[in-house]
Protein backbone atom coordinates (compact mmCIF):
# COMPACT_ATOMS: atom_id res chain seq x y z
CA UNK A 1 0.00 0.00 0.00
CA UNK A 2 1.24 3.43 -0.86
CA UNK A 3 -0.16 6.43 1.39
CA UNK A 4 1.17 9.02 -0.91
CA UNK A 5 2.94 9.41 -4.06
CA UNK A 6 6.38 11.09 -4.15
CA UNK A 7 6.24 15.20 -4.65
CA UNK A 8 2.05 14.72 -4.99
CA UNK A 9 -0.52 16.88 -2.81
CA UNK A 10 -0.25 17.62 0.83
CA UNK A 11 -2.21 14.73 2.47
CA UNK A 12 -5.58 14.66 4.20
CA UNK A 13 -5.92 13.05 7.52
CA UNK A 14 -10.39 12.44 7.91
CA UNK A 15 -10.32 12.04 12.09
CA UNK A 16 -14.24 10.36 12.78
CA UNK A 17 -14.90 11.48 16.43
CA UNK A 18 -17.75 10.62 19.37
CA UNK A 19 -16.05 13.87 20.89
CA UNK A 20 -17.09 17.31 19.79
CA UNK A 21 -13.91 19.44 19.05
CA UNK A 22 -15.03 22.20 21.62
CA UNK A 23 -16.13 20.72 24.20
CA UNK A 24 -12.91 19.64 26.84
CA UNK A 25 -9.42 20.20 25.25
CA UNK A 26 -8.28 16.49 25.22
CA UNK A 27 -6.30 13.65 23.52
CA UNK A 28 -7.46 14.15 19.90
CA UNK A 29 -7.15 17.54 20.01
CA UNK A 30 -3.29 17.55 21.23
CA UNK A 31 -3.05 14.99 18.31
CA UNK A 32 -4.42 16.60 15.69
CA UNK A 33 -3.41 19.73 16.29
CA UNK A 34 0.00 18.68 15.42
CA UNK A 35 -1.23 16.12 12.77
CA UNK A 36 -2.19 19.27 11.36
CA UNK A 37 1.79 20.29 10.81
CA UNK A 38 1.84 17.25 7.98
CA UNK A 39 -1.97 16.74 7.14
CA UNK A 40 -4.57 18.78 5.97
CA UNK A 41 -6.93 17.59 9.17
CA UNK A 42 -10.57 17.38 8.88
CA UNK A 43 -12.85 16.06 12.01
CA UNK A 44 -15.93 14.99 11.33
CA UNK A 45 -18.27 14.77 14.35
CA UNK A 46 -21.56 12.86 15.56
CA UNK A 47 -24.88 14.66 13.79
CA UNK A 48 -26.08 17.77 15.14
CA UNK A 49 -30.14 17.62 15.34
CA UNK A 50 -32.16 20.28 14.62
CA UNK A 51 -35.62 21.78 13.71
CA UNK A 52 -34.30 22.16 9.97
CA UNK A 53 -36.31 20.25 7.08
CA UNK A 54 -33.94 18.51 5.09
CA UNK A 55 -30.18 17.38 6.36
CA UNK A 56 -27.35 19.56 6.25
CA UNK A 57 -23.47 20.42 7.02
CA UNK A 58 -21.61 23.13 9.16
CA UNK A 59 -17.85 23.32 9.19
CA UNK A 60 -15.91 25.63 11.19
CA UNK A 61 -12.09 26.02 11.07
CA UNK A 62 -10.29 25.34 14.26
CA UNK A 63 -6.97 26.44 13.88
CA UNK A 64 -4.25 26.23 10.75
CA UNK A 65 -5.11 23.23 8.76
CA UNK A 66 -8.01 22.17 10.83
CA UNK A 67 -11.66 22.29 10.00
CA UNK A 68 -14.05 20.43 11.98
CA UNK A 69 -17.25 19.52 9.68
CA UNK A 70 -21.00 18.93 11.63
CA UNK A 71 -23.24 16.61 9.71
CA UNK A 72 -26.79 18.20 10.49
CA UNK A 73 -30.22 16.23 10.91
CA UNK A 74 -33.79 16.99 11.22
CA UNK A 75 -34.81 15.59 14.38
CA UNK A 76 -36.99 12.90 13.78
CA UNK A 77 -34.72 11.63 10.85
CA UNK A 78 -34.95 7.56 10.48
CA UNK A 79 -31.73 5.99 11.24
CA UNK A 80 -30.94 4.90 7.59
CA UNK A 81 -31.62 8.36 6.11
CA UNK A 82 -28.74 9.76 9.13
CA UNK A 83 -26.40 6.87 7.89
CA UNK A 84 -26.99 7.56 4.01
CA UNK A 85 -26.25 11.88 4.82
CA UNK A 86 -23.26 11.07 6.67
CA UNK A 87 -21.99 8.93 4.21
CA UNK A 88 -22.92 11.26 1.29
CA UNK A 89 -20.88 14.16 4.01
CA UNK A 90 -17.67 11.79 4.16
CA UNK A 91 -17.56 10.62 0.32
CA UNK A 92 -17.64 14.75 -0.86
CA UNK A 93 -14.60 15.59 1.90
CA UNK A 94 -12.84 12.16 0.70
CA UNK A 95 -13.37 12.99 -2.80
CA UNK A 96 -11.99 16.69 -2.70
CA UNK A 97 -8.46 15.23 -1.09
CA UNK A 98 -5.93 15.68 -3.60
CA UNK A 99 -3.33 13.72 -1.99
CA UNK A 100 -3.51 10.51 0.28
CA UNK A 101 -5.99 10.10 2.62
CA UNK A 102 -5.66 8.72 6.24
CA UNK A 103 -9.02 7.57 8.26
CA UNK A 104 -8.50 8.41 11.71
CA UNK A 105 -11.59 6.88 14.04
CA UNK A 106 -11.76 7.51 17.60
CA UNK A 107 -15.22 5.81 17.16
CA UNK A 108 -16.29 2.54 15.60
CA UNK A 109 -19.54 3.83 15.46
CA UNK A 110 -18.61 5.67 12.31
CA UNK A 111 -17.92 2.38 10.09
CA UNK A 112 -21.70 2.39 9.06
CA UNK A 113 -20.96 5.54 7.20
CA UNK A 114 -17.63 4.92 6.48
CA UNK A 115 -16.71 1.13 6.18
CA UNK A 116 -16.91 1.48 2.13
CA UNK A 117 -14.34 4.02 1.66
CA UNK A 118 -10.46 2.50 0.53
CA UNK A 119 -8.70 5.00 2.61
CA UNK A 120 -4.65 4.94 1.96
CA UNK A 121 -4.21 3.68 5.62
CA UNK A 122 -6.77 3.59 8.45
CA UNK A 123 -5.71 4.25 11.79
CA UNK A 124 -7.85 3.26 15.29
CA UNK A 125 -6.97 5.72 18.08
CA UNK A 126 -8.18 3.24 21.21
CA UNK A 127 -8.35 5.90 23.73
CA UNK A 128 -11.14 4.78 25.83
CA UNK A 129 -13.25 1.61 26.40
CA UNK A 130 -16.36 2.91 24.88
CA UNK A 131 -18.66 -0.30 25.38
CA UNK A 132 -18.23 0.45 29.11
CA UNK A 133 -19.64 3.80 29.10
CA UNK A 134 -23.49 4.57 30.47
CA UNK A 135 -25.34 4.34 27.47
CA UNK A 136 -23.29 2.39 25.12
CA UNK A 137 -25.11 1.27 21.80
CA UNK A 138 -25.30 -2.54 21.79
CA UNK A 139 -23.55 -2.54 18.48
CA UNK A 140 -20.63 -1.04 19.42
CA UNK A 141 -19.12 -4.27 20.50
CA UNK A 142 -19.34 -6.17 17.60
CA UNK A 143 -18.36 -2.99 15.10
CA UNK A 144 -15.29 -2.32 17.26
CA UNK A 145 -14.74 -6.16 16.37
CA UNK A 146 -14.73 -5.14 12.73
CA UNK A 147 -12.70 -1.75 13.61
CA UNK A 148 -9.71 -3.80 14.54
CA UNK A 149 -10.35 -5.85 11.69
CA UNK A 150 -9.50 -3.34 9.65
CA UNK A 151 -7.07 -0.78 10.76
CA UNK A 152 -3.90 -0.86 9.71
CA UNK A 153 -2.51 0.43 13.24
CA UNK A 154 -3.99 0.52 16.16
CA UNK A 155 -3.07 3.33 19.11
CA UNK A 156 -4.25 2.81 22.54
CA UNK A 157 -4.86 5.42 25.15
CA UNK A 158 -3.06 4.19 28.31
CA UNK A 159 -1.36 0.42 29.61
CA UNK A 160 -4.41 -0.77 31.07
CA UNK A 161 -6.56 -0.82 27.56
CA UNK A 162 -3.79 -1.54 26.06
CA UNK A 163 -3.05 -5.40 28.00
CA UNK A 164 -7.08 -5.84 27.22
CA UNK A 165 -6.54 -5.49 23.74
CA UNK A 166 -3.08 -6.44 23.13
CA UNK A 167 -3.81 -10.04 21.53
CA UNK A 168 -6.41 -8.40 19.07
CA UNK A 169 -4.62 -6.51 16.88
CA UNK A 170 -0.96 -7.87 15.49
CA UNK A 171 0.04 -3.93 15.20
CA UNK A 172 -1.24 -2.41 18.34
CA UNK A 173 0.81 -0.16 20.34
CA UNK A 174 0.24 2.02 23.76
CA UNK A 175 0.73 5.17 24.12
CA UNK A 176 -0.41 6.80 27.39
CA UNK A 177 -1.72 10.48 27.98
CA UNK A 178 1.15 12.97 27.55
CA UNK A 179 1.40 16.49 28.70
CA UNK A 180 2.25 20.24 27.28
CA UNK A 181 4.54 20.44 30.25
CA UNK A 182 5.22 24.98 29.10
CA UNK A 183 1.33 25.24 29.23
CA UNK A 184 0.51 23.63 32.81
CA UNK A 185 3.59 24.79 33.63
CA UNK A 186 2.75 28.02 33.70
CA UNK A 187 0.74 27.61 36.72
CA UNK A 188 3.64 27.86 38.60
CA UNK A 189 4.54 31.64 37.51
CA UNK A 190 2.54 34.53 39.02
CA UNK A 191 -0.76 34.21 36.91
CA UNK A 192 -3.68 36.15 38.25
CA UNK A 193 -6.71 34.88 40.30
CA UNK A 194 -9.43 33.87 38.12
CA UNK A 195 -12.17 36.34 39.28
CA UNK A 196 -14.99 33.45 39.79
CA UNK A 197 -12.63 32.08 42.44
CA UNK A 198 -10.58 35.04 43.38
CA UNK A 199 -12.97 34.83 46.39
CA UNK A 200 -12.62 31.58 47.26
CA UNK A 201 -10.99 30.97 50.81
CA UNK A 202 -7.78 28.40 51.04
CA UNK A 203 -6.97 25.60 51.03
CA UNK A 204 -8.13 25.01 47.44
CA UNK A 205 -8.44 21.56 46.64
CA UNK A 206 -9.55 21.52 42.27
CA UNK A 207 -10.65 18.80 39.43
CA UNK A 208 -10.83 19.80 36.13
CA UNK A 209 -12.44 18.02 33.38
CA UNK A 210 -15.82 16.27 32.33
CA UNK A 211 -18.23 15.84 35.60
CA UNK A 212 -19.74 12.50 34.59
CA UNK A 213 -20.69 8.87 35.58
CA UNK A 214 -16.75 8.44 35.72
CA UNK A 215 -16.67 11.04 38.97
CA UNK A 216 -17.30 9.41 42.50
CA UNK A 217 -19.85 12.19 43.34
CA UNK A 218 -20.63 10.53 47.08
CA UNK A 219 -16.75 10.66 47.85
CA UNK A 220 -16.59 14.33 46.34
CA UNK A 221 -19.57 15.19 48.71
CA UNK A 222 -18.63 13.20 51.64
CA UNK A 223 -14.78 14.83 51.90
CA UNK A 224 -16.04 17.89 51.34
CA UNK A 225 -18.15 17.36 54.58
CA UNK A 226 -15.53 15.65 56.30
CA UNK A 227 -13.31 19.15 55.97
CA UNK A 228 -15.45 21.88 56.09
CA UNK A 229 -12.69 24.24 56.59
CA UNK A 230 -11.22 23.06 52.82
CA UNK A 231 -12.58 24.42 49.93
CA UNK A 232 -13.39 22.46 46.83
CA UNK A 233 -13.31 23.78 43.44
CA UNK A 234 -14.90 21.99 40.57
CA UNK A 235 -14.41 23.09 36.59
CA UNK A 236 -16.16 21.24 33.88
CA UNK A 237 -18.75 20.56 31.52
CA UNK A 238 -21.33 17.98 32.98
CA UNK A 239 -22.42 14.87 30.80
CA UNK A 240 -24.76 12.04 31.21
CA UNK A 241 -24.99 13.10 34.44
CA UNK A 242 -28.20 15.52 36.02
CA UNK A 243 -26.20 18.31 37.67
CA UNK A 244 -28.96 18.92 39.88
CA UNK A 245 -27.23 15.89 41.40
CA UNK A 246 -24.53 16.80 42.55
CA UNK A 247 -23.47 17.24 45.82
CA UNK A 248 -23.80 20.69 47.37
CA UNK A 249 -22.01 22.48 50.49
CA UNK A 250 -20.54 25.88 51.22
CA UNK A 251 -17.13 24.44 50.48
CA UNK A 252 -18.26 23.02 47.34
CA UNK A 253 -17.91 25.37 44.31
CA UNK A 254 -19.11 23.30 41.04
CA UNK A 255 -17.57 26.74 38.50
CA UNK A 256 -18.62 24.82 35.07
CA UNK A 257 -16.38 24.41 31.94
CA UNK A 258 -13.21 26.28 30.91
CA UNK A 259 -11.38 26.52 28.11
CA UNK A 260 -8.09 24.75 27.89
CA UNK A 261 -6.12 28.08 27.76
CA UNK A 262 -7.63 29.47 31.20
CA UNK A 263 -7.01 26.28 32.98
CA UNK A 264 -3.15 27.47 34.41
CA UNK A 265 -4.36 30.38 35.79
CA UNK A 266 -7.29 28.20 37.89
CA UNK A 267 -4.47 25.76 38.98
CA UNK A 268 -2.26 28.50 39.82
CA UNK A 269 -4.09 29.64 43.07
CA UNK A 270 -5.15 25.69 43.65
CA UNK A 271 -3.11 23.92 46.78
CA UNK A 272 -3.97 20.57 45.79
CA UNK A 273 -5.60 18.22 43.11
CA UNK A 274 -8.33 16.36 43.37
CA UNK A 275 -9.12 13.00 41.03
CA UNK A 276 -12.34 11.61 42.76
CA UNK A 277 -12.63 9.05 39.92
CA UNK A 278 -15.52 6.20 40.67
CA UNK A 279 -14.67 2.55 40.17
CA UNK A 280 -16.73 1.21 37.72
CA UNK A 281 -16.42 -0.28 33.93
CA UNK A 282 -16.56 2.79 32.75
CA UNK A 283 -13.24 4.04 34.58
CA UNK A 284 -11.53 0.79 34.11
CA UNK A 285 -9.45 1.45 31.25
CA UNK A 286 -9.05 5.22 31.56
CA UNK A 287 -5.74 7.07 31.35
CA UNK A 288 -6.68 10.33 32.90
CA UNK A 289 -5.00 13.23 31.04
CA UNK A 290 -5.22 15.40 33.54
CA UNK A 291 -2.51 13.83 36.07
CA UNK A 292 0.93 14.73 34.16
CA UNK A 293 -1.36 18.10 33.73
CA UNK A 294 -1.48 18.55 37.57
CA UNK A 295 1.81 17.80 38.16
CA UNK A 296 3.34 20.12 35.41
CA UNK A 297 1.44 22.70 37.18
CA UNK A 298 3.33 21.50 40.27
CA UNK A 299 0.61 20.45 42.00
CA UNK A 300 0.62 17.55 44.80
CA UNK A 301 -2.68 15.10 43.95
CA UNK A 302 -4.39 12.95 45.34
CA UNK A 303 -6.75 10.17 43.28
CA UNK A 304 -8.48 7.33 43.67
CA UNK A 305 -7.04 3.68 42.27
CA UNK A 306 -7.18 4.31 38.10
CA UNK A 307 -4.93 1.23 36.99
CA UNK A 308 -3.21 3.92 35.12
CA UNK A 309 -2.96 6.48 37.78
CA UNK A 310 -1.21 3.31 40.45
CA UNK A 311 1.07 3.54 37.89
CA UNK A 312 3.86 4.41 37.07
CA UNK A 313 2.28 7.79 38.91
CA UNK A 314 1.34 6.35 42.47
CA UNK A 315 4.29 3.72 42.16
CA UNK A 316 6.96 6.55 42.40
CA UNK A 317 5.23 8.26 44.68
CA UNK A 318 4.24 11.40 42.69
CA UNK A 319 0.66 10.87 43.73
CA UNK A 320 -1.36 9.99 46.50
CA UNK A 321 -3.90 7.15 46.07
CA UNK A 322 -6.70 6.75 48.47
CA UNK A 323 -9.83 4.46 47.83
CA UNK A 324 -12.43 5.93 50.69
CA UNK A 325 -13.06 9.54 51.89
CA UNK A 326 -11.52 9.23 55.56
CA UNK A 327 -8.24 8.17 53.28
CA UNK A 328 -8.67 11.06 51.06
CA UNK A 329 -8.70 13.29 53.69
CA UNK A 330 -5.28 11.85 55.35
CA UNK A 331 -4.06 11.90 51.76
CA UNK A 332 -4.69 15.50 51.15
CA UNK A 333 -3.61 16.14 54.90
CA UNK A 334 -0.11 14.74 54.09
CA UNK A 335 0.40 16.32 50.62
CA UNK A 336 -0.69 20.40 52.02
CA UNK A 337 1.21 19.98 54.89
CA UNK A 338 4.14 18.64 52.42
CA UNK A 339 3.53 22.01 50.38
CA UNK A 340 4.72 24.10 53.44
CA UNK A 341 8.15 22.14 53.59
CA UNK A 342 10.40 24.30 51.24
CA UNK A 343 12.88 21.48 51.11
CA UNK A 344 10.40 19.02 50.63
CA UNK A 345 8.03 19.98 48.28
CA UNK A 346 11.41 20.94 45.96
CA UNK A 347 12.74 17.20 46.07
CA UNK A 348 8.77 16.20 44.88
CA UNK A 349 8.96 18.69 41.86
CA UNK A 350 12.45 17.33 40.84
CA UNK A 351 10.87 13.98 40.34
CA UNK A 352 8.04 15.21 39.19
CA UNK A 353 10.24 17.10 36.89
CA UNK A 354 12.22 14.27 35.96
CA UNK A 355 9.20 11.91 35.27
CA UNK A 356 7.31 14.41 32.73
CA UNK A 357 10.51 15.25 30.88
CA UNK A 358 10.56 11.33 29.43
CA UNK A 359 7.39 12.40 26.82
CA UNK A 360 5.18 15.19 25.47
CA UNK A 361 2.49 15.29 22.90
CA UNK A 362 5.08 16.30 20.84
CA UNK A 363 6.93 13.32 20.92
CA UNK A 364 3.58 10.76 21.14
CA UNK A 365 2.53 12.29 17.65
CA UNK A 366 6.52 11.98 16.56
CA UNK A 367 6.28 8.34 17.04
CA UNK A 368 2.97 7.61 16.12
CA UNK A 369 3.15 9.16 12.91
CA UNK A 370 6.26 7.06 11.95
CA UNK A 371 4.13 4.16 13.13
CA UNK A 372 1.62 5.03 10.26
CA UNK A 373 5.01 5.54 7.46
CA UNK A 374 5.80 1.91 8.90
CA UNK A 375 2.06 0.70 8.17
CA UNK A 376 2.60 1.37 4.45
CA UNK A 377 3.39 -1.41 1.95
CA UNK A 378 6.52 1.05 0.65
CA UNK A 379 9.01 3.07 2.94
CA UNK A 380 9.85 5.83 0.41
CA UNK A 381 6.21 7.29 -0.12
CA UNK A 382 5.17 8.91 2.87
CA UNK A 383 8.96 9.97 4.11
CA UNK A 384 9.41 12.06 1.10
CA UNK A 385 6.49 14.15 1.47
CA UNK A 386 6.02 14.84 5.27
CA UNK A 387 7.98 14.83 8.09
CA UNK A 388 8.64 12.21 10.13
């Protein structure tokens, strides 16, 4: 197979996605952002319904050499009139490539729509167990099945998913969450307060990210009762989740979502983090991108048992791991009281340091993309018109 002719067009990299493009800053944007230095890099997203009368298409660009493209749908539309638009939607942006084109699916659920296209080489970024999650569709197990079938290379989103899928796939390989350590790491310069919790009394104890069924909610509520005297701050977009359920206290302040370029100043005025993850399917195989992110921010955290948090993270004793709320609490105890211990707190950031400085997105695309040059039937193709 030959992804692109030498000296042809620059090629197009179609990224299929469960995950809208601006909602939380995540893994496939850090990927395809810099996919986007080598690839013109279009992400097509789940339908949009809407009141209209016939089916449509919004696109939006999102940065150099990124356009994100909406397939729109009258609500009401029968499932094999959504299929038959969203294929029509992928065959026009395939057909307008004028070099190679790479499928990119963070989503088996796009094969319906997409399974009859002869991409140049498919790729299946693994990055979470999606049959797990509330709500799963009860085909997703057998078209993930089919995914791995046929994908050229498969990616996988942390160790844990990874050794599940492992024996699937002859050309799997893992690559955890990474970290922009310069943007987290400006949290520990002299940003200003945020002013939404510029008022908020210390210790600060923060989460950031998506408030759903993968969040512990009773633990969140029940520390946050336990120390009355800490104060909680919570930033993210719920999901699946009924925020009227969520627990509420004085020291509780639930501050909604962020954009990824004001998180640093939120974590700057933050004493500790918080990673109240529940223990269910659904946070089984996760790889939580947020813990090199509190850590670059220099940060002490504490977090309940993710496979992929116990390590390497809790292993060298970068962060605390606690499984109820009275251990939490002792947890958090041990890591504030560490953050008033000049010489101690130093010798935690020089491992910390030490640990984050063995990756970076950077490096994760680096290596994946000569992953995909490797997938090709010819070594001289792809090499000669991107970088590697």
């Amino acid at each position: 197979m030959v992804l692109v002719a030498p000296h042809s067009a620059r090629p197009t990299l179609i990224a299929l996605s469960h995950l809208r493009w601006d909602f939380v800053f995540q893994r496939p944007q850090h990927l395809l952002s810099r996919a986007a230095r080598d690839y013109d890099v279009i992400v097509v997203e789940e339908p949009v319904w809407n009141d209209a009368d016939t089916p449509g298409t919004k696109a939006f660009d999102r940065g150099v050499g990124i356009r994100v493209v909406q397939p729109t749908l009258p609500h009401g539309t029968p499932p094999s009139v959504a299929v038959s638009h969203q294929r029509k939607v992928l065959d026009d942006l395939a057909a307008a490539a004028t070099g190679a084109v790479v499928l990119w699916f963070y989503t088996p659920m796009a094969l319906p729509f997409a399974r009859h296209l002869d991409p140049d080489l498919v790729v299946f970024d693994k990055m979470d167990e999606l049959a797990s999650f509330a709500d799963a569709p009860p085909s997703l197990q057998a078209l993930e099945a089919e995914m791995l079938e046929r994908a050229d290379v498969v990616f996988t989103g942390g160790a844990a998913i990874f050794a599940a899928a492992a024996h699937r796939h002859d050309n799997i390989h893992c690559f955890p969450s990474s970290i922009d350590v310069a943007h987290f790491g400006a949290a520990r310069t002299d940003l200003p307060d945020p002013a939404d919790q510029a008022g908020i009394g210390h210790p600060r104890i923060g989460f950031f990210g998506v408030i759903d069924e993968r969040m512990d909610v009773a633990l969140v509520g029940e520390v946050a009762r336990l120390r009355s005297d800490w104060q909680f701050v919570m930033l993210g977009p719920t999901a699946k989740i009924d925020p009227a359920n969520l627990p509420q206290a004085a020291n509780l302040h639930w501050l909604g979502n962020k954009v990824y370029a004001e998180l640093p100043a939120y974590l700057a005025h933050w004493d500790a983090g918080f990673m109240p993850f529940a223990i269910n399917d659904a946070t089984r195989f996760i790889s939580p991108t947020k813990t090199p992110e509190f850590l670059a921010a220099g940060l002490p955290v504490v977090s309940t048992a993710i496979t992929d948090v116990v390590t390497p993270y809790g292993d060298l004793g970068l962060v605390e791991i606690a499984s109820t709320a009275a251990e939490t609490v002792t947890a958090l105890d041990r890591v504030l009281a560490r953050s008033h211990d000049a010489p101690a707190r130093a010798a935690w950031r020089t491992r910390v340091d030490t640990q984050l400085a063995q990756g970076s997105w950077d490096q994760v695309w680096s290596d994946m993309h000569a992953l995909m040059v490797a997938a090709t039937a010819t070594s001289s193709s792809l090499q000669e018109t991107v970088r590697v």
